[in-house]
C-alpha atoms as a PDB file:
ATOM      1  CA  UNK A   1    -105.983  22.414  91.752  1.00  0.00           C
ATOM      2  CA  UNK A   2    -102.233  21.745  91.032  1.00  0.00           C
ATOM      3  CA  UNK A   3    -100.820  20.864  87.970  1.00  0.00           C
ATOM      4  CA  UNK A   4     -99.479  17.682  87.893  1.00  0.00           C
ATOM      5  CA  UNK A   5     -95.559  17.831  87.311  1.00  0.00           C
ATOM      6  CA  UNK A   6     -93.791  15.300  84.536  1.00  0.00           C
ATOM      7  CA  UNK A   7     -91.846  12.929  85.679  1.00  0.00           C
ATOM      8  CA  UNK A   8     -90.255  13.436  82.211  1.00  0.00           C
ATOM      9  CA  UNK A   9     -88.895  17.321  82.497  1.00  0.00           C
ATOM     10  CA  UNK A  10     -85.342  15.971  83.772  1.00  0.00           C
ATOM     11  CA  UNK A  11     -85.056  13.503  81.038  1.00  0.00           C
ATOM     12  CA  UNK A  12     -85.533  15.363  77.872  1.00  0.00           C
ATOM     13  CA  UNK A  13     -82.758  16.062  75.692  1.00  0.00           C
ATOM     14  CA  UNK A  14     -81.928  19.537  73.990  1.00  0.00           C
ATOM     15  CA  UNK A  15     -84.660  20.352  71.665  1.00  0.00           C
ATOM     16  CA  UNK A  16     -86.751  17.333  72.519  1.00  0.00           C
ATOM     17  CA  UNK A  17     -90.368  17.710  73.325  1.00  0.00           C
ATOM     18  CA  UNK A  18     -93.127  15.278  74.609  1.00  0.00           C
ATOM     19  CA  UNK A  19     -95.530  14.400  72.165  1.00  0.00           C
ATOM     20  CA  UNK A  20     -97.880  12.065  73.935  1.00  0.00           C
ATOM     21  CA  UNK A  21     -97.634  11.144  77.872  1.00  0.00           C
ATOM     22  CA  UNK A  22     -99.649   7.983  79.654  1.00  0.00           C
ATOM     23  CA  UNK A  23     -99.623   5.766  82.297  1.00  0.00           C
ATOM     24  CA  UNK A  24    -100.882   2.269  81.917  1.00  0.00           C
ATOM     25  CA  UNK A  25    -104.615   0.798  82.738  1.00  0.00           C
ATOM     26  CA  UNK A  26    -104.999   0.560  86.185  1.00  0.00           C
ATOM     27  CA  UNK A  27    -107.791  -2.064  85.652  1.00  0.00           C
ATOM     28  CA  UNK A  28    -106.669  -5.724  86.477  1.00  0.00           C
ATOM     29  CA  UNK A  29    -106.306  -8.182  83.478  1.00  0.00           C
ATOM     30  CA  UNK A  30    -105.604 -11.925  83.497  1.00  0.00           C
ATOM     31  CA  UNK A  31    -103.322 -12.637  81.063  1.00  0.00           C
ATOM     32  CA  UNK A  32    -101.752 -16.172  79.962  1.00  0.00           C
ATOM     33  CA  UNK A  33     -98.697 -15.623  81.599  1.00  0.00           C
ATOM     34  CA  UNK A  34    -100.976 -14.667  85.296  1.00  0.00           C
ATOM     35  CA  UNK A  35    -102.537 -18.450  84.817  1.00  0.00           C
ATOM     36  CA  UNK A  36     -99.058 -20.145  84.369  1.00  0.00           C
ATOM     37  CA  UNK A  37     -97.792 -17.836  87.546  1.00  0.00           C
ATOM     38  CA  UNK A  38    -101.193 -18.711  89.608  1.00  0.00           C
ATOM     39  CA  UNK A  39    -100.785 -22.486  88.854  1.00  0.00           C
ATOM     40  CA  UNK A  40     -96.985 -23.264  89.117  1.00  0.00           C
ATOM     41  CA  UNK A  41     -97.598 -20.947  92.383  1.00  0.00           C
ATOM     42  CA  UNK A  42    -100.173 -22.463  93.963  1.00  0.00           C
ATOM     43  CA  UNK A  43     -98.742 -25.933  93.295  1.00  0.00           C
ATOM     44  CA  UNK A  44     -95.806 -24.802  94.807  1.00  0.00           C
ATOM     45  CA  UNK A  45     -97.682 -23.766  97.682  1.00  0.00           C
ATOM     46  CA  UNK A  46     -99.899 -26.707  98.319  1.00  0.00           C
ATOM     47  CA  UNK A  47     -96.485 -29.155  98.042  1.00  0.00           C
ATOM     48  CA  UNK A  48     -94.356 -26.923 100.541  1.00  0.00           C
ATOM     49  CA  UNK A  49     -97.705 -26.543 103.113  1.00  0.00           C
ATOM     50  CA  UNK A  50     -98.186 -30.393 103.321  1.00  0.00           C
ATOM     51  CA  UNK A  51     -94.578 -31.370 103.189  1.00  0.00           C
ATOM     52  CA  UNK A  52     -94.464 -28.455 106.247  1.00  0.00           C
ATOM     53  CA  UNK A  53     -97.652 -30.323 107.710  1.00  0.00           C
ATOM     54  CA  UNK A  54     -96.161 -33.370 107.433  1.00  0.00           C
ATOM     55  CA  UNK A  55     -92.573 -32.425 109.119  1.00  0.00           C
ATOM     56  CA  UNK A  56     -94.951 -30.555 112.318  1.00  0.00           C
ATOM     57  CA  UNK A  57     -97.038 -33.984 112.573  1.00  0.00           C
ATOM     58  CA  UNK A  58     -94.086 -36.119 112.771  1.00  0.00           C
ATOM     59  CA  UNK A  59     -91.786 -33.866 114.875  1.00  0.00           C
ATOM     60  CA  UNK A  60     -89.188 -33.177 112.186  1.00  0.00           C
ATOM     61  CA  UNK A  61     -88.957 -29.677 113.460  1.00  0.00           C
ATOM     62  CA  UNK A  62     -85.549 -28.808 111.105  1.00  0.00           C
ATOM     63  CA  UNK A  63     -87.158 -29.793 108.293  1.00  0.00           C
ATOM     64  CA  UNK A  64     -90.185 -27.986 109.034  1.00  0.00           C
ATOM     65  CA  UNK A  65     -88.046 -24.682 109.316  1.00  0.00           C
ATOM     66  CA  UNK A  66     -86.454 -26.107 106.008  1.00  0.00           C
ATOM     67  CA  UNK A  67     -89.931 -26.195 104.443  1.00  0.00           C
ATOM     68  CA  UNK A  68     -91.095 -22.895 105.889  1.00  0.00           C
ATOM     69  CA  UNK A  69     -88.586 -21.004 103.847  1.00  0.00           C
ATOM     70  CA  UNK A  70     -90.594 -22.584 100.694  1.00  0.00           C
ATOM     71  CA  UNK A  71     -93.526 -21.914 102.008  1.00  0.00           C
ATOM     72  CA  UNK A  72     -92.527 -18.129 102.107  1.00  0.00           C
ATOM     73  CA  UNK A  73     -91.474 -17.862  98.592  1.00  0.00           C
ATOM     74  CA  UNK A  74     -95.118 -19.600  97.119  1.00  0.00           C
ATOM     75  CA  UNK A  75     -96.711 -16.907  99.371  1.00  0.00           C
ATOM     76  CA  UNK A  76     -94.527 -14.463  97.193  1.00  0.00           C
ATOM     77  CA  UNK A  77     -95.487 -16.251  94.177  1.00  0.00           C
ATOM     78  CA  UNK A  78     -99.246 -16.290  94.231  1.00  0.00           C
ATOM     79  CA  UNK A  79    -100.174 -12.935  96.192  1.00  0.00           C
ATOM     80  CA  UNK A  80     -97.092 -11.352  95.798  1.00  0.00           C
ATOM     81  CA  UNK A  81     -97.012 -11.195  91.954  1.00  0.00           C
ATOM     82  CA  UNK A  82    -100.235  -9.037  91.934  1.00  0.00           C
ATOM     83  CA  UNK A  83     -99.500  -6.558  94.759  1.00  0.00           C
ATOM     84  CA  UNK A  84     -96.333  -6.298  93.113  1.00  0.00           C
ATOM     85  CA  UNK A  85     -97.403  -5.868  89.299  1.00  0.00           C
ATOM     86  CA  UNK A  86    -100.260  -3.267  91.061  1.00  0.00           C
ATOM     87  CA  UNK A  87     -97.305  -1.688  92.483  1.00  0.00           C
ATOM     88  CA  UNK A  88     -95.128  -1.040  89.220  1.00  0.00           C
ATOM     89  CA  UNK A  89     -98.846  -0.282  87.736  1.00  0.00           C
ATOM     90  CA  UNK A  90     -99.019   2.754  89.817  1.00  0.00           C
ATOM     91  CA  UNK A  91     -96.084   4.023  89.599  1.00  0.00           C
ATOM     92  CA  UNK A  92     -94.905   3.740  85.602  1.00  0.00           C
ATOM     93  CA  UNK A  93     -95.710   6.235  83.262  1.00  0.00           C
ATOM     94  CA  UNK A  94     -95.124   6.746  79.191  1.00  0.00           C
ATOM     95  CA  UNK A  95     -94.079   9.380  76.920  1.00  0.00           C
ATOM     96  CA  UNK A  96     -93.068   9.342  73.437  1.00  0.00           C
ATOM     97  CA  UNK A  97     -91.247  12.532  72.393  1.00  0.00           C
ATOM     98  CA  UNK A  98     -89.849  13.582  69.371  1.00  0.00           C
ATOM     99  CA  UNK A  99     -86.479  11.911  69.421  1.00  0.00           C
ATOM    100  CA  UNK A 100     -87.517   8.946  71.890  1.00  0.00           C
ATOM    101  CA  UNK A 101     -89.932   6.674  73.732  1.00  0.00           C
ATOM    102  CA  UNK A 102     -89.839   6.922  77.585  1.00  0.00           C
ATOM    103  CA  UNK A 103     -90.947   4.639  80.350  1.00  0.00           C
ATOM    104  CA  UNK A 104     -90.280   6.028  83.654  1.00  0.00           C
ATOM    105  CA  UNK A 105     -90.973   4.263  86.921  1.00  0.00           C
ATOM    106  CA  UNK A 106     -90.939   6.155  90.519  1.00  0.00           C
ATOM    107  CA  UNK A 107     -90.832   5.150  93.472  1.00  0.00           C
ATOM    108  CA  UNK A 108     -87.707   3.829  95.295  1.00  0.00           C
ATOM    109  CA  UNK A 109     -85.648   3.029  92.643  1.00  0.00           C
ATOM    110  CA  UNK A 110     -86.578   5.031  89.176  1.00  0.00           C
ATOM    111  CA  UNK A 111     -86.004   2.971  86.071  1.00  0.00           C
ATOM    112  CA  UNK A 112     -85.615   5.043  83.059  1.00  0.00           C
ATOM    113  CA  UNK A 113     -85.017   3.266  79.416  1.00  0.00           C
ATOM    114  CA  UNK A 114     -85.294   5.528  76.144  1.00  0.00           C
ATOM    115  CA  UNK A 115     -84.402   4.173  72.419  1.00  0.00           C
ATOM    116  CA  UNK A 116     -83.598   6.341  69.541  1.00  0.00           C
ATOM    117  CA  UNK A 117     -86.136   6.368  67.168  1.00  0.00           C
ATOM    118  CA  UNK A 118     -85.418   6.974  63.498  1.00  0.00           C
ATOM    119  CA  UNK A 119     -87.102   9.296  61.543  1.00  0.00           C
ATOM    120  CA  UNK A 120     -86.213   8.287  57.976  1.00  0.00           C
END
């Protein structure tokens, strides 16, 4: 079996070495700020689908395509927060060296923040 490779090796400064490495829970958790998402989303949802409903019964078809634009960002809002936080799950990973604390995520566009830490 192959040893898995660090995503950290390119970022590490002169003399720097990793003291602990992670990547975040891969179970799903419902948090506060999911419920606020899930409700504002699927109110936003249920307003553009009969407003889009309404529009098809009565023949408005401009406004329908209007609506269906809205309709397409609650889809993004309900389902497409969790595929999307799933996503960033997979793909982030942790390190805390001896100068710094890493967070590193891959994929198409790598995201790399690091902060000084003080030893004093």
């Amino acid at each position: 079996m192959a040893a898995m490779r660090s995503p950290f090796g390119s970022e590490l400064l002169q003399g720097e070495r990793i003291l602990w490495e992670g990547r975040p829970v891969a179970k799903r958790r419902f948090s506060g700020n999911d419920a606020g998402m899930l409700a504002v989303g699927l109110l936003w949802l249920l307003g553009t689908i009969g407003g889009a409903a309404v529009a098809f019964i009565t023949s408005e078809w401009a406004v329908l395509l209007f609506l269906l634009v809205f309709v397409g960002v609650g889809l993004m809002m309900v389902p497409g927060y969790w595929i999307s936080r799933a996503w960033k799950r997979k793909r982030t990973s942790y390190a805390v060296t001896t100068k710094r604390v890493l967070a590193v995520l891959e994929g198409r566009v790598a995201e790399r923040r690091g902060q000084l830490c003080s030893t004093a």
